[in-house]
N, C-alpha and C. Protein backbone atom coordinates (compact mmCIF):
# COMPACT_ATOMS: atom_id res chain seq x y z
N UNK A 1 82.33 6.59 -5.00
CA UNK A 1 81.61 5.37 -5.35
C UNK A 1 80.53 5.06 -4.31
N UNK A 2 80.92 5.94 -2.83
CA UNK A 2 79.79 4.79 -1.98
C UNK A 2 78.67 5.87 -2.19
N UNK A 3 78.60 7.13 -2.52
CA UNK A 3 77.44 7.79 -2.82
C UNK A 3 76.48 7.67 -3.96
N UNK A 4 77.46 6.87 -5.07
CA UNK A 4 77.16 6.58 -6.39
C UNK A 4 76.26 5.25 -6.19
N UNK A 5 76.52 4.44 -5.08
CA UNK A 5 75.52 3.29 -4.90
C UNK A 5 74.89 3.33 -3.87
N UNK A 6 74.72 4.18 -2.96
CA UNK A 6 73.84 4.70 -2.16
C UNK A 6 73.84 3.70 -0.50
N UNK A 7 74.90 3.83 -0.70
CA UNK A 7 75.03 2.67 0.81
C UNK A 7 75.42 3.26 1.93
N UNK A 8 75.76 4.51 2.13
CA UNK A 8 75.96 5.51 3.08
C UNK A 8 75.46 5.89 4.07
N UNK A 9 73.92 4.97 4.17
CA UNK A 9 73.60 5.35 5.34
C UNK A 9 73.87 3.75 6.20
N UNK A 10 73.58 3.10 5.23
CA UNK A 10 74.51 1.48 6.02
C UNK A 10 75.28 2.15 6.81
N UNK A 11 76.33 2.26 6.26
CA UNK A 11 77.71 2.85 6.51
C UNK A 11 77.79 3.39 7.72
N UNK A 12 76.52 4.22 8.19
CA UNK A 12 76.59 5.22 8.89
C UNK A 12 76.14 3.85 10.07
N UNK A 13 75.35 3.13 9.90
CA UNK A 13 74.38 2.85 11.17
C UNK A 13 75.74 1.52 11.11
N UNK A 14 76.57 1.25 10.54
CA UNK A 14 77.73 -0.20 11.43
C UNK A 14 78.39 0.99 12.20
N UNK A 15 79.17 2.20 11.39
CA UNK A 15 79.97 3.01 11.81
C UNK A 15 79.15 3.07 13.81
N UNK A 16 77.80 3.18 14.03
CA UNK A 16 77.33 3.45 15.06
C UNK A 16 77.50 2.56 16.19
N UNK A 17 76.96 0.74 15.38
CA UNK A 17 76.51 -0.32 15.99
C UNK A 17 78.03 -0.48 16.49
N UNK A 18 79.73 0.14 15.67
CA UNK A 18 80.81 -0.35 16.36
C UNK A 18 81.06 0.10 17.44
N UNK A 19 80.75 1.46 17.19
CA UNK A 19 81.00 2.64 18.86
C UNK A 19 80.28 1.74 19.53
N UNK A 20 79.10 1.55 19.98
CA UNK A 20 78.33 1.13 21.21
C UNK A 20 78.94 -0.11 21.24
N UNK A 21 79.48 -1.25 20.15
CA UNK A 21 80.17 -2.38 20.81
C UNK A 21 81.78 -2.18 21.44
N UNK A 22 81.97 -1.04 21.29
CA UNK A 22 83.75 -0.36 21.67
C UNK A 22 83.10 -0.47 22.89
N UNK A 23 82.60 0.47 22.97
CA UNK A 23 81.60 1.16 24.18
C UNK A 23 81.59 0.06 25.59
N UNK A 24 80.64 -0.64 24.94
CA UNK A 24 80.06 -1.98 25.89
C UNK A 24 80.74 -3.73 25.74
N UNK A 25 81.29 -3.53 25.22
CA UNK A 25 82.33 -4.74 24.80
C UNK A 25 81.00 -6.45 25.37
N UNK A 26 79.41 -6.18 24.96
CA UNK A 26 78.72 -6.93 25.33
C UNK A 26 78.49 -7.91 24.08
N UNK A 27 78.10 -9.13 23.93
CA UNK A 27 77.64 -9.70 22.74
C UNK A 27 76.61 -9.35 21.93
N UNK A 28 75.57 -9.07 22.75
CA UNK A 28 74.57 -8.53 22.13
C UNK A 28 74.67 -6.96 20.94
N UNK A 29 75.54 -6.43 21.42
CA UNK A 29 75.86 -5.12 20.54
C UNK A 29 77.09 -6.00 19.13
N UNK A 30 77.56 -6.93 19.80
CA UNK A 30 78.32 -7.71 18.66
C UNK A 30 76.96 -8.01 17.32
N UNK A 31 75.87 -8.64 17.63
CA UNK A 31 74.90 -8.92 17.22
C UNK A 31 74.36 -7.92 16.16
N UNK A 32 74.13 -6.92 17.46
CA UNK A 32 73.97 -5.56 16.12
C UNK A 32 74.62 -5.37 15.17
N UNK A 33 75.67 -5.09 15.30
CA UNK A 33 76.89 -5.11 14.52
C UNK A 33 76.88 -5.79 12.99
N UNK A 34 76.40 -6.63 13.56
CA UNK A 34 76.56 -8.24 12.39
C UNK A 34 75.56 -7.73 11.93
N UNK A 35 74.59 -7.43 12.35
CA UNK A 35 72.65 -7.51 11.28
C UNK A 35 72.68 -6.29 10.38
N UNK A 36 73.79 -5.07 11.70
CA UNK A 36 74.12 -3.82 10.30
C UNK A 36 74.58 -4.19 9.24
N UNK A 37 75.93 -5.31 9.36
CA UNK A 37 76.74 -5.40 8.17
C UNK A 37 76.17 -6.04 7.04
N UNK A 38 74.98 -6.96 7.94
CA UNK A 38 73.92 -7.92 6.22
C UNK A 38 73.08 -6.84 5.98
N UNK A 39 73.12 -5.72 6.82
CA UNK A 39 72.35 -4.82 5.92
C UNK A 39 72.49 -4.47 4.66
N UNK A 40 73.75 -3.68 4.98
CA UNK A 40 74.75 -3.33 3.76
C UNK A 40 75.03 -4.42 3.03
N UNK A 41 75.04 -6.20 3.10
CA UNK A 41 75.19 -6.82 2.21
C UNK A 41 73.62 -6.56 1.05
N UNK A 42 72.77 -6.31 2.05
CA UNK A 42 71.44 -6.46 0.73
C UNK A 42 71.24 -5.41 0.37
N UNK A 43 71.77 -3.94 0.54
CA UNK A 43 72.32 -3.00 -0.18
C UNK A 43 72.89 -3.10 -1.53
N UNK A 44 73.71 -3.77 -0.93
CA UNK A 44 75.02 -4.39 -2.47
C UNK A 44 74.41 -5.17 -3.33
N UNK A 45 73.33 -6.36 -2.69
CA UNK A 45 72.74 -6.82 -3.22
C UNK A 45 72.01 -6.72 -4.44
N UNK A 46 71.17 -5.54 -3.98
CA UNK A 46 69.73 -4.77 -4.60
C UNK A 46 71.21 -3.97 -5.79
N UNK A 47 71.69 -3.24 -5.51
CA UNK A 47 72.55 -2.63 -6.03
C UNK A 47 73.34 -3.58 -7.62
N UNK A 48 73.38 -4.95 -7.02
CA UNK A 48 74.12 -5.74 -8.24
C UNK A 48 72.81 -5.99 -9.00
N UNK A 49 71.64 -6.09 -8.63
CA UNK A 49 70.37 -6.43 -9.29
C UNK A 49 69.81 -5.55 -10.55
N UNK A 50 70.27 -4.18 -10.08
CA UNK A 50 70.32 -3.14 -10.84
C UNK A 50 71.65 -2.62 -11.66
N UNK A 51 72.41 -3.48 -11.42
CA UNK A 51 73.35 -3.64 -12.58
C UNK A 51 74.27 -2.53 -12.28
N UNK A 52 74.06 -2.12 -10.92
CA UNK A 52 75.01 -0.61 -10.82
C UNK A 52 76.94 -1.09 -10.45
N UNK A 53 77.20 -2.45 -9.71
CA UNK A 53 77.96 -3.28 -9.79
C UNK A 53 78.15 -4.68 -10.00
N UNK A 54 79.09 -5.33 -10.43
CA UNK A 54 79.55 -6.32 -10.50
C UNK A 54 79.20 -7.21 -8.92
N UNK A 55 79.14 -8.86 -9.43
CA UNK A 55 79.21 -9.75 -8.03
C UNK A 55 80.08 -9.58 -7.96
N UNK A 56 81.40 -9.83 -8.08
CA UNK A 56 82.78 -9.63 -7.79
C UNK A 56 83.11 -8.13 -7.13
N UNK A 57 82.78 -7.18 -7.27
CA UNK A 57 82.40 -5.94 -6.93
C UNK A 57 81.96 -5.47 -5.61
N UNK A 58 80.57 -6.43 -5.36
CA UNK A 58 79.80 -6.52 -4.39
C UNK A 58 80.73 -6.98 -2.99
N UNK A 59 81.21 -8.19 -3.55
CA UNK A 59 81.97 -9.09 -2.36
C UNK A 59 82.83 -8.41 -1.98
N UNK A 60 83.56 -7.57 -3.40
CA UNK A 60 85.19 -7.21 -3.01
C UNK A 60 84.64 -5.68 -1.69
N UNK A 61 83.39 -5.08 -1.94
CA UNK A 61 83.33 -3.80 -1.02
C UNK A 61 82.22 -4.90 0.24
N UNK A 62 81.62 -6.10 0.33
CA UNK A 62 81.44 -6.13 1.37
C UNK A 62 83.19 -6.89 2.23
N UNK A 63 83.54 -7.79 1.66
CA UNK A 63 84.68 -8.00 2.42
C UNK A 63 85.60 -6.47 3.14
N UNK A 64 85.78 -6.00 2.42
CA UNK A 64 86.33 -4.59 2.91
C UNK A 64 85.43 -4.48 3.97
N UNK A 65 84.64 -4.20 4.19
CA UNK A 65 84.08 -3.43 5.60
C UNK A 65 83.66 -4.40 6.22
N UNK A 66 83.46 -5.51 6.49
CA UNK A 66 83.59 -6.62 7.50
C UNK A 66 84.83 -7.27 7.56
N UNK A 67 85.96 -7.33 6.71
CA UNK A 67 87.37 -7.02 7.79
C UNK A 67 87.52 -5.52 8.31
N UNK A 68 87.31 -4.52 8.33
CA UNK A 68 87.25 -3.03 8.41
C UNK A 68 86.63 -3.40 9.94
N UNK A 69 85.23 -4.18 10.36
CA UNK A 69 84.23 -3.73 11.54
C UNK A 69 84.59 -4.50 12.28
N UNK A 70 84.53 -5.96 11.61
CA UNK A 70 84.59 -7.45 12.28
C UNK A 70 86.34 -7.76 12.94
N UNK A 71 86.99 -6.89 12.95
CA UNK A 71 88.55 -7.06 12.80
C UNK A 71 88.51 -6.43 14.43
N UNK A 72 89.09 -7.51 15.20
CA UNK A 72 89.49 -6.76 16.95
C UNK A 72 91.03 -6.53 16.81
């Protein structure tokens, strides 16, 4: 599914922004973190616009990966 909606490279750049906040346990990389994950929300976004998922859909895979990133 996440290739089917093309959010994989999101994916890739929180997967990154978490290492460097493991990494550096600084706020500012917290920051990053966060601006990756509204990335991937307007991913999902653009994605529900085009009818490829559901709003309910959208929420249910962004909640998943911001408890998934956002979770210490």
């Amino acid at each position: 599914m996440i290739d089917a909606l093309g959010i994989q490279e999101s994916l890739n750049w929180i997967e990154e922004a978490k290492k460097e906040y493991e990494r550096n346990h600084e706020p500012a990389f917290q920051y990053i973190l966060k601006d990756k994950l509204f990335c991937l929300f307007c991913d999902l976004k653009a994605r529900k616009a085009e009818r490829k998922i559901s709003e309910s859909e959208m929420y249910e895979i962004y909640d998943h990966y911001w408890e998934k990133y956002m979770h210490d």
